[in-house]
Every structure is written in structure tokens, then in C-alpha cells.
PDB file of N, CA and C in Angstrom:
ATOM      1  N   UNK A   1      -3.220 -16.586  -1.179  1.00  0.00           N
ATOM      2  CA  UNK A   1      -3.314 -16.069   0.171  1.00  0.00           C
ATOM      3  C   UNK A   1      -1.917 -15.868   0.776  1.00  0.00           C
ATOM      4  N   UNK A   2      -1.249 -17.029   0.620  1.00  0.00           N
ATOM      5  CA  UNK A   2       0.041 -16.516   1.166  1.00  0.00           C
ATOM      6  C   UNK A   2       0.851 -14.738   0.494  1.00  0.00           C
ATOM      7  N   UNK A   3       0.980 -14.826  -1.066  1.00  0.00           N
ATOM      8  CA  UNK A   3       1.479 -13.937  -1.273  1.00  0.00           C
ATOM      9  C   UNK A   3       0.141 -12.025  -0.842  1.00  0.00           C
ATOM     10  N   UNK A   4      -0.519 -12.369  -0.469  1.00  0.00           N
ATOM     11  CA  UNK A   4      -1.091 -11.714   0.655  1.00  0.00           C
ATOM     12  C   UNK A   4      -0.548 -10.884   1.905  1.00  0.00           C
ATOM     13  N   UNK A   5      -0.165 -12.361   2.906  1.00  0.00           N
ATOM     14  CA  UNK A   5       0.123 -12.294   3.778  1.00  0.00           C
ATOM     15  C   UNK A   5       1.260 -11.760   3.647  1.00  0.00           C
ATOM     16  N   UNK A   6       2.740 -12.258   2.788  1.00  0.00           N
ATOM     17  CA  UNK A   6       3.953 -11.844   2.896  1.00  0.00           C
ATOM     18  C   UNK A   6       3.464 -10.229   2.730  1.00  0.00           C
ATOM     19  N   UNK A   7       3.024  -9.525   1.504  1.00  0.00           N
ATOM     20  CA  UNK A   7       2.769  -8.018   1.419  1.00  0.00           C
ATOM     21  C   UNK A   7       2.175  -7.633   2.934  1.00  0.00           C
ATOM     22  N   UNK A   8       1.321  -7.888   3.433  1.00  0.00           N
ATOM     23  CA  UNK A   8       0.957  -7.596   4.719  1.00  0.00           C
ATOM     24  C   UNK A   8       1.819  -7.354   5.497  1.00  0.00           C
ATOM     25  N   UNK A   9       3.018  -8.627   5.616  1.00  0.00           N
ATOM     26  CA  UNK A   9       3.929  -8.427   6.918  1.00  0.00           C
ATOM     27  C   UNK A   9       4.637  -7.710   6.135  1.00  0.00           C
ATOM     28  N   UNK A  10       4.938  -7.113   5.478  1.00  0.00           N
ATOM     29  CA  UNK A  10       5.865  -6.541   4.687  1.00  0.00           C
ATOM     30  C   UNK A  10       5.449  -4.928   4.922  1.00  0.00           C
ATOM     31  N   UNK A  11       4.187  -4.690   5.202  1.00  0.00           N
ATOM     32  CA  UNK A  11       3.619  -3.074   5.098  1.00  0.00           C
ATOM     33  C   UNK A  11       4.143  -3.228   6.743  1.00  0.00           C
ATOM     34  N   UNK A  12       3.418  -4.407   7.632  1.00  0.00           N
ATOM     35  CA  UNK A  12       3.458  -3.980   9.259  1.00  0.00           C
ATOM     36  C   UNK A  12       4.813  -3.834  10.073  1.00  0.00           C
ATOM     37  N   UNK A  13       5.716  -4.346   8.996  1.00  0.00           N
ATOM     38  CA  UNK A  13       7.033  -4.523   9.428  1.00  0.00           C
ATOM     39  C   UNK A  13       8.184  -3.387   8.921  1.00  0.00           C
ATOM     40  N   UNK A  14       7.333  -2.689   7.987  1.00  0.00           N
ATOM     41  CA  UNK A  14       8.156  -1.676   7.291  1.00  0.00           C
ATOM     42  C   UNK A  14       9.151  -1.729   6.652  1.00  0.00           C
ATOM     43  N   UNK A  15       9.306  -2.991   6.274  1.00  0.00           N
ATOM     44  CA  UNK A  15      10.200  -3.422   5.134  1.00  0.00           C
ATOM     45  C   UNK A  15      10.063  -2.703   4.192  1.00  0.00           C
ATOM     46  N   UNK A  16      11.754  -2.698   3.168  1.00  0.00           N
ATOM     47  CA  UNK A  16      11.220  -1.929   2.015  1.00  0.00           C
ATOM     48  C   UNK A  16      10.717  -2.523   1.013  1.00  0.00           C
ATOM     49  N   UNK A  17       9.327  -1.937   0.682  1.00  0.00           N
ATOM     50  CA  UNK A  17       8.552  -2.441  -0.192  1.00  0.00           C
ATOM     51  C   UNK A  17       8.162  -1.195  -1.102  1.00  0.00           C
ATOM     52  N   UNK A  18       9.160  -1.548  -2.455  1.00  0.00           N
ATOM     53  CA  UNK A  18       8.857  -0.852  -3.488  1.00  0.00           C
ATOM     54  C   UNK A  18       8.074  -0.622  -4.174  1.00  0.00           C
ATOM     55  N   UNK A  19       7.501   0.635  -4.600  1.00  0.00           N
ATOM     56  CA  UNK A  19       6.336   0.854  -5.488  1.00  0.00           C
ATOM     57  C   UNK A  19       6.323  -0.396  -6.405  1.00  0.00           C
ATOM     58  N   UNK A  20       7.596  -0.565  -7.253  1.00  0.00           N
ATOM     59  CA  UNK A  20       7.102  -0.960  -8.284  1.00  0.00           C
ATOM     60  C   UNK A  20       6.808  -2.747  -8.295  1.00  0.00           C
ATOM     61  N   UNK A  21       7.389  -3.044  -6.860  1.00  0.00           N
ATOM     62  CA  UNK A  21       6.735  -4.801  -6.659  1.00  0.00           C
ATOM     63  C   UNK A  21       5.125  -4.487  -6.146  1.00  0.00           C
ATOM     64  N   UNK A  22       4.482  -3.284  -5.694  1.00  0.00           N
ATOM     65  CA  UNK A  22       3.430  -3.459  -4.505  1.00  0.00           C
ATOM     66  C   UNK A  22       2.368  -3.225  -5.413  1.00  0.00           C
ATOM     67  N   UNK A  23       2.270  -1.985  -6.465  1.00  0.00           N
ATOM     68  CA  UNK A  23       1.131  -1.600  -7.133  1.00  0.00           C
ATOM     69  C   UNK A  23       0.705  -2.537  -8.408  1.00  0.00           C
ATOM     70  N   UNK A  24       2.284  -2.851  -9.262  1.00  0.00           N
ATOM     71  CA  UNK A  24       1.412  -3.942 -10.322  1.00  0.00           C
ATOM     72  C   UNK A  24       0.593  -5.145  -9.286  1.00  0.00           C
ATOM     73  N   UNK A  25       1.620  -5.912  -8.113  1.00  0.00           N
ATOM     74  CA  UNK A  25       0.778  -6.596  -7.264  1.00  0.00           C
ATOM     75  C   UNK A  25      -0.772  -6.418  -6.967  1.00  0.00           C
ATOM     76  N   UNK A  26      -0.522  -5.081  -6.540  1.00  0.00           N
ATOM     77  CA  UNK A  26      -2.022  -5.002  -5.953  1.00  0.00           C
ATOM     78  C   UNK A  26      -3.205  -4.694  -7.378  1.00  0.00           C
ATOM     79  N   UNK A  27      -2.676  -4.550  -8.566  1.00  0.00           N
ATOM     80  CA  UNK A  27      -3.251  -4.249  -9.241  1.00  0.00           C
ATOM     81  C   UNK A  27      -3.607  -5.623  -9.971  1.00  0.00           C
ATOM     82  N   UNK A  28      -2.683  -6.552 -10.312  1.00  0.00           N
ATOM     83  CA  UNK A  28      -2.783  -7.840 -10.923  1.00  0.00           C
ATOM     84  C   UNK A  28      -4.107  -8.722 -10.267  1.00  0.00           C
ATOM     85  N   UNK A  29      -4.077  -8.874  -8.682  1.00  0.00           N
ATOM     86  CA  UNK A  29      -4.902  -9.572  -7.468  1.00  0.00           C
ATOM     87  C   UNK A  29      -5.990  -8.789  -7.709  1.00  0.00           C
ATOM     88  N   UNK A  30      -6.404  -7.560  -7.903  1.00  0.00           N
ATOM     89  CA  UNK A  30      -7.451  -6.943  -7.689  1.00  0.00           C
ATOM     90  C   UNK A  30      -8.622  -7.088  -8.625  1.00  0.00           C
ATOM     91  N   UNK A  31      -8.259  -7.251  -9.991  1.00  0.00           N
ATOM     92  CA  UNK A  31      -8.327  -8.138 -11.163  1.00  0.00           C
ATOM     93  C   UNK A  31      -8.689  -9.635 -11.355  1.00  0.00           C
ATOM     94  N   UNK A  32      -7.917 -10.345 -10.674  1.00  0.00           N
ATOM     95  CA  UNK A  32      -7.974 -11.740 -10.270  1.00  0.00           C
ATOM     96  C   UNK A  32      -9.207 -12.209  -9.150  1.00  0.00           C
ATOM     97  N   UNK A  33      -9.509 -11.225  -7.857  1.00  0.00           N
ATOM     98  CA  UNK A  33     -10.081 -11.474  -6.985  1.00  0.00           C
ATOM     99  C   UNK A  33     -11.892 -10.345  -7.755  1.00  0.00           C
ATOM    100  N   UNK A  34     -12.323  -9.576  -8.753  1.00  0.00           N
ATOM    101  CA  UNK A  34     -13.159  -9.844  -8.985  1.00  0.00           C
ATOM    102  C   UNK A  34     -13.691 -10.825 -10.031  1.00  0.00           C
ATOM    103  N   UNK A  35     -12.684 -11.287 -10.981  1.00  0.00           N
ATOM    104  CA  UNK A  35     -13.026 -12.664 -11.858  1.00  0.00           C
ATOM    105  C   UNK A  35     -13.386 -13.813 -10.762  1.00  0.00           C
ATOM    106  N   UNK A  36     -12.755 -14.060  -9.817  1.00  0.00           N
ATOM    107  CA  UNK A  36     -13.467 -15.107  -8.971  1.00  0.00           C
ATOM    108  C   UNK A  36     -14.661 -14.601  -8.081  1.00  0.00           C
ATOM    109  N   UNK A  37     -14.886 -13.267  -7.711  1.00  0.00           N
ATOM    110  CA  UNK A  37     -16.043 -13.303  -6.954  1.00  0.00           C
ATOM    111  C   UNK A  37     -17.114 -13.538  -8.186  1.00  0.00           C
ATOM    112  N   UNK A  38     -17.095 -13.267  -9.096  1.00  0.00           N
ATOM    113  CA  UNK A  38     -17.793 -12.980 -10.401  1.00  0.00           C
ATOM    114  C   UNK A  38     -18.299 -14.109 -10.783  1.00  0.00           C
ATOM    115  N   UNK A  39     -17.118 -15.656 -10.553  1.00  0.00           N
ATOM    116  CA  UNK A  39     -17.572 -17.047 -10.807  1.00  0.00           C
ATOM    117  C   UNK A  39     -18.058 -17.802 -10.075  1.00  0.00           C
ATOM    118  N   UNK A  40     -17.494 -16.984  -8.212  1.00  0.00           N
ATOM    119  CA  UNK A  40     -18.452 -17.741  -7.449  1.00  0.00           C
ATOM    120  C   UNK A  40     -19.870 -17.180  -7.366  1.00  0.00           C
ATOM    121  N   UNK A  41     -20.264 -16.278  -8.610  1.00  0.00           N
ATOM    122  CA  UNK A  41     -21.864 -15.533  -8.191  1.00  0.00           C
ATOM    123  C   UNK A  41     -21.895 -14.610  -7.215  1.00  0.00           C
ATOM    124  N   UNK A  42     -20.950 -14.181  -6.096  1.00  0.00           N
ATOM    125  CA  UNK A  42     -21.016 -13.061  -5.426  1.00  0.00           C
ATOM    126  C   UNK A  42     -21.152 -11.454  -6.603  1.00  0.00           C
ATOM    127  N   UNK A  43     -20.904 -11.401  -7.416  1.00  0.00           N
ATOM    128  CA  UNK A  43     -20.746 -10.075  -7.728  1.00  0.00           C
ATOM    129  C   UNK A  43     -21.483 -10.400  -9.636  1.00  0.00           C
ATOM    130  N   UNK A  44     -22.691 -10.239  -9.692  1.00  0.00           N
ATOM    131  CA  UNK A  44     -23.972 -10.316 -11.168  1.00  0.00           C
ATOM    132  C   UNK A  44     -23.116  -9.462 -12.267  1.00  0.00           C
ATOM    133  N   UNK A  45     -22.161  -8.443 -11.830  1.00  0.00           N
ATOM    134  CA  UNK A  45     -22.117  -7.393 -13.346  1.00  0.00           C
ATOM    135  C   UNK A  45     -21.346  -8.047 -14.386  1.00  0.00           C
ATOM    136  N   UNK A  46     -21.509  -7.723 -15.527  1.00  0.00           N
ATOM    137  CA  UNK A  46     -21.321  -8.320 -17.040  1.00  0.00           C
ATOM    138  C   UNK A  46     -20.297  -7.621 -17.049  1.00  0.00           C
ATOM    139  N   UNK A  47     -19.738  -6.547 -16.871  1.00  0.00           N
ATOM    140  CA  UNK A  47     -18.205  -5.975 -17.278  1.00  0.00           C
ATOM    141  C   UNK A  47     -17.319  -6.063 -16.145  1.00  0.00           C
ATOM    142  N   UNK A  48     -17.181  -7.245 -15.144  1.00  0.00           N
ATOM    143  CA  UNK A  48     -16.079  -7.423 -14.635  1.00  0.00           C
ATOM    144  C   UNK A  48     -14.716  -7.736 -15.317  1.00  0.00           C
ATOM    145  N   UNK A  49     -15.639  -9.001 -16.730  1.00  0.00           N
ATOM    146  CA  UNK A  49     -14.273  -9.413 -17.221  1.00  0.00           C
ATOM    147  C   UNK A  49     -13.643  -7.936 -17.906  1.00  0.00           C
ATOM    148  N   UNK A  50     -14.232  -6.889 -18.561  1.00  0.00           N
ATOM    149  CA  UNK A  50     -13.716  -5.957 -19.076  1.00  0.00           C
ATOM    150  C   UNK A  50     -12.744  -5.357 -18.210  1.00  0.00           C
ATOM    151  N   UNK A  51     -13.444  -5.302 -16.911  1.00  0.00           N
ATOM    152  CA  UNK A  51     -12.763  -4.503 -15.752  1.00  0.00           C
ATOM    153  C   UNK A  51     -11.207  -5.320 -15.410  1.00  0.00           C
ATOM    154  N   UNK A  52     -11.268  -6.399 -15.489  1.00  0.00           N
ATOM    155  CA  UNK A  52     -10.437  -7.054 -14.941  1.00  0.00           C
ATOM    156  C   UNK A  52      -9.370  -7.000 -16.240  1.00  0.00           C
ATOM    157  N   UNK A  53      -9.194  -7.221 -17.644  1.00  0.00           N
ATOM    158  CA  UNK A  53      -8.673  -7.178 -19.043  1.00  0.00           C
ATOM    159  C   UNK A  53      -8.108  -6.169 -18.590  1.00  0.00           C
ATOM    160  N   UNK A  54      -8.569  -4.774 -18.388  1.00  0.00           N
ATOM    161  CA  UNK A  54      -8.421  -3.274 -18.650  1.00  0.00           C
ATOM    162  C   UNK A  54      -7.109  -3.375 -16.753  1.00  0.00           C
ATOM    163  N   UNK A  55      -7.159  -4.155 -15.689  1.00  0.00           N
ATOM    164  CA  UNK A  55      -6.486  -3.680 -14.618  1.00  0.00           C
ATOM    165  C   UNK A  55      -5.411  -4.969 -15.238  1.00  0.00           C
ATOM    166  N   UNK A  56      -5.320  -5.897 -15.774  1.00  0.00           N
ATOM    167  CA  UNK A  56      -4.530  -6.673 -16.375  1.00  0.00           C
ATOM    168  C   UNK A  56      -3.824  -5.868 -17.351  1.00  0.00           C
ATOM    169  N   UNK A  57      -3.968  -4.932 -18.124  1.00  0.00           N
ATOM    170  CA  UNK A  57      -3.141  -3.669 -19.064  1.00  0.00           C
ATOM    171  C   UNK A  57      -2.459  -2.613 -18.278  1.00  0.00           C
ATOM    172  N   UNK A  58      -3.157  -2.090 -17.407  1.00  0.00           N
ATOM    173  CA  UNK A  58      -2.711  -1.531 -16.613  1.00  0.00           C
ATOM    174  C   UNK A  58      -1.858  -1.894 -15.733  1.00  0.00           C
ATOM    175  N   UNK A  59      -1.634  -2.796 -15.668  1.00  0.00           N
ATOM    176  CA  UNK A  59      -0.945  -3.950 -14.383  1.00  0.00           C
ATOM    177  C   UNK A  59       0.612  -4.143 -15.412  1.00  0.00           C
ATOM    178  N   UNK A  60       0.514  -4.225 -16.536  1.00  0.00           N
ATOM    179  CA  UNK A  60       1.483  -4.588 -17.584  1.00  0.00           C
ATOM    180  C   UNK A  60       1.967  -2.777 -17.889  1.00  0.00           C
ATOM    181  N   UNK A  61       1.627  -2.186 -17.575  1.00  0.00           N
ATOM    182  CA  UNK A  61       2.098  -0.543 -18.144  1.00  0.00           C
ATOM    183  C   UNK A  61       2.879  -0.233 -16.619  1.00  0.00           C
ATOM    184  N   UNK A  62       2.572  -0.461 -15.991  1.00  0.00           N
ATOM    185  CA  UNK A  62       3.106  -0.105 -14.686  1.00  0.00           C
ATOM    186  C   UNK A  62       4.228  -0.758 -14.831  1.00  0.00           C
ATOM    187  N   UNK A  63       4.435  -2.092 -15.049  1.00  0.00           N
ATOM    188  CA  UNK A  63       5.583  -3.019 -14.783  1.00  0.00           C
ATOM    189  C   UNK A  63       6.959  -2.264 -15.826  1.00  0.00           C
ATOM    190  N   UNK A  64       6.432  -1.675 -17.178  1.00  0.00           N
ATOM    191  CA  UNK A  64       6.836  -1.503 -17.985  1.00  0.00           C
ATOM    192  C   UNK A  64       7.282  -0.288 -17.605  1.00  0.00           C
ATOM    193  N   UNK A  65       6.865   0.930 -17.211  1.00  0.00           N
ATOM    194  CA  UNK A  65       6.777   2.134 -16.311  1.00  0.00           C
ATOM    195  C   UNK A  65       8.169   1.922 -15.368  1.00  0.00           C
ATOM    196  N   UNK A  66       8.008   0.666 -14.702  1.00  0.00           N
ATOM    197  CA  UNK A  66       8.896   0.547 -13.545  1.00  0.00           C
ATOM    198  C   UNK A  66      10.621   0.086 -13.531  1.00  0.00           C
ATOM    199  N   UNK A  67      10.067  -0.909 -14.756  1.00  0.00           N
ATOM    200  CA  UNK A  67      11.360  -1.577 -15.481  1.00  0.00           C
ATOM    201  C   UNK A  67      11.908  -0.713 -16.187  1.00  0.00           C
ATOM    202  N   UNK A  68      11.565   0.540 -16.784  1.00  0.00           N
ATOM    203  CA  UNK A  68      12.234   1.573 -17.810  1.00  0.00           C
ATOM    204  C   UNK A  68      13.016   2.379 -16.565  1.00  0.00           C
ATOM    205  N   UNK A  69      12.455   2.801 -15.134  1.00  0.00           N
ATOM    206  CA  UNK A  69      12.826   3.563 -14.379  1.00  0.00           C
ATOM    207  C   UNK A  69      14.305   3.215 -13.867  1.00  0.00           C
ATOM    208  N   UNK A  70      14.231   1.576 -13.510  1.00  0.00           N
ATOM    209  CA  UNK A  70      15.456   0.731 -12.837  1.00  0.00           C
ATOM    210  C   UNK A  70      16.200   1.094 -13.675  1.00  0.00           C
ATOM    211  N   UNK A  71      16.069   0.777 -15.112  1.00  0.00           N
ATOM    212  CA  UNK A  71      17.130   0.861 -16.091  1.00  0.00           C
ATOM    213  C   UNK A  71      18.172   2.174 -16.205  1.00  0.00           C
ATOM    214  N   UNK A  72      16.676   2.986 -16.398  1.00  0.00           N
ATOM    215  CA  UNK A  72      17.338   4.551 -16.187  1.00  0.00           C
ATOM    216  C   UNK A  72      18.858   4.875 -15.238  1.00  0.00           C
ATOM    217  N   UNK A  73      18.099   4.273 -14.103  1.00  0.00           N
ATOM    218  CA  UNK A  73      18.677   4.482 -12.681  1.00  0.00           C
ATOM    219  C   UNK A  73      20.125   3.822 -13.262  1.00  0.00           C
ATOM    220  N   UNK A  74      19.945   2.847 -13.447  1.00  0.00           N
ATOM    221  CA  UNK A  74      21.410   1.650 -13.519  1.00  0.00           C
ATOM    222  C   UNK A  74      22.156   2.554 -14.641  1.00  0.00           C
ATOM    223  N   UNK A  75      21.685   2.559 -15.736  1.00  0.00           N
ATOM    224  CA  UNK A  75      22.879   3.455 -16.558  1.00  0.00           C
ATOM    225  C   UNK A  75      23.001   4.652 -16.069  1.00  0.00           C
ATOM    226  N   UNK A  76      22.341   5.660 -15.233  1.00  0.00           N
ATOM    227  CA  UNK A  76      23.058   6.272 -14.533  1.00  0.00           C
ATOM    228  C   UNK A  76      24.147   6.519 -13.806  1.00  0.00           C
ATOM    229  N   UNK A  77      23.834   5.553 -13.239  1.00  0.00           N
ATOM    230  CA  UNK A  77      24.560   5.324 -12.187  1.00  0.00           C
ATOM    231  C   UNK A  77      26.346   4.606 -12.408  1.00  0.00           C
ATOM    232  N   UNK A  78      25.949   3.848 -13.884  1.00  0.00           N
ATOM    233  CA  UNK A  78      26.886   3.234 -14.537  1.00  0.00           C
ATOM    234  C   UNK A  78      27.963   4.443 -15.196  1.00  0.00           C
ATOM    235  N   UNK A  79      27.073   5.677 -15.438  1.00  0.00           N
ATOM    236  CA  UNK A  79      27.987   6.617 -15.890  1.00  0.00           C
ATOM    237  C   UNK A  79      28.822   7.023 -15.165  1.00  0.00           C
ATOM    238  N   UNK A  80      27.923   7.319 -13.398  1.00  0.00           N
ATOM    239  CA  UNK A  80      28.693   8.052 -13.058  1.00  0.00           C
ATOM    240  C   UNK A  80      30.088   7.484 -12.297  1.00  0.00           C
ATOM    241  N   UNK A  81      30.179   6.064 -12.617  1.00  0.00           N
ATOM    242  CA  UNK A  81      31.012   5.111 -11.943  1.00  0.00           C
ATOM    243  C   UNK A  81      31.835   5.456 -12.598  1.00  0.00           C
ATOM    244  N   UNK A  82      31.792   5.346 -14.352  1.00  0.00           N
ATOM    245  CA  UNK A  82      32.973   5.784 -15.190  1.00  0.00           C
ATOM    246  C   UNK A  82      33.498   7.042 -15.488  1.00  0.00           C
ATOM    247  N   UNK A  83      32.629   7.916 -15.028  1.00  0.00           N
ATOM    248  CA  UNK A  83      32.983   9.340 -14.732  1.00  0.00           C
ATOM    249  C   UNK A  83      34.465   9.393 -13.392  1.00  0.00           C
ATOM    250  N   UNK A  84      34.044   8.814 -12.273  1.00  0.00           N
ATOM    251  CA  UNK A  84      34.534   8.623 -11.472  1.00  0.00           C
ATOM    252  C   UNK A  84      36.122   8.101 -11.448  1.00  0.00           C
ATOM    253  N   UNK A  85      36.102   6.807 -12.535  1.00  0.00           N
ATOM    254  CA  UNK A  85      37.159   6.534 -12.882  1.00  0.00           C
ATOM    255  C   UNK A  85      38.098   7.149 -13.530  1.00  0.00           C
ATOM    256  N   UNK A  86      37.485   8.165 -14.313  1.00  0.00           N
ATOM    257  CA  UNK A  86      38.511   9.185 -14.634  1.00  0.00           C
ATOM    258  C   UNK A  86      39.420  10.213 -14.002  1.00  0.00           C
ATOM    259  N   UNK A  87      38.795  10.216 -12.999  1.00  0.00           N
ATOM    260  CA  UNK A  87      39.433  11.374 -12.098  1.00  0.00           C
ATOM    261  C   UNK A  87      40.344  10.311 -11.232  1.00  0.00           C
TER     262      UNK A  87
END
């Protein structure tokens, strides 16, 4: 619940909140919160756990998605520092 709340004040406050901390987030919890409605008996269907496996992969492709992007960015950016130094 808390890490909830921080994303919450984080949308109402307009902090920057990066794609790539907000969606695996919301995707990891979303996953997590039907395996527990599922155990407290709120929610009967037999392919939650599938559902939840399959947003747990997805949750891991994104991260992977996101971490390739930073990288990108950084040796970019690393070039153009040493580009820079040349002149």
C-alpha cells in the first residue's frame, strides 16, 4: 500500500515519473493484486495464475525494453561528450 500511495502522490504532484519505473510497476501489482483477490475467493477464474505468469513476463520485457533504452541514451550521450572533446 504504501508503494501505492508514493506513485499516487507522485502522478498528483507531477513529479517526474518515468515510463519506465510506472508501467513495469503498474504491471508487476496488477498481477500480484489478482493472485490475492483469487486467494481471498473474491475472483473463482482458473486462469488468473496464467494471467498473472503472462503480466509477470511482460513486466520483465518492459524492464528489459527500458534498461536497453537508458543504455542507448548513456552511450550516446558518452559519444557525444568525446566528440566534444575534440574540438
Amino acid at each position: 500500500m504504501f508503494f501505492y500511495g508514493v506513485f499516487i502522490f507522485t502522478l498528483v504532484k507531477k513529479i517526474n515519473n518515468y515510463p519506465f519505473y510506472s508501467i513495469p510497476f503498474l504491471l508487476g501489482n496488477s498481477g500480484n493484486l489478482l493472485l490475492n483477490l483469487r486467494v481471498l475467493g473474491l475472483i473463482k477464474l482458473d486462469s488468473i495464475i496464467q494471467l498473472s505468469v503472462l503480466l509477470a513476463v511482460i513486466e520483465i520485457a518492459v524492464y528489459v525494453y527500458y534498461l536497453s533504452h537508458i543504455f542507448r541514451e548513456s552511450v550516446k550521450n558518452q559519444a557525444e561528450k568525446l566528440e566534444n572533446l575534440g574540438f
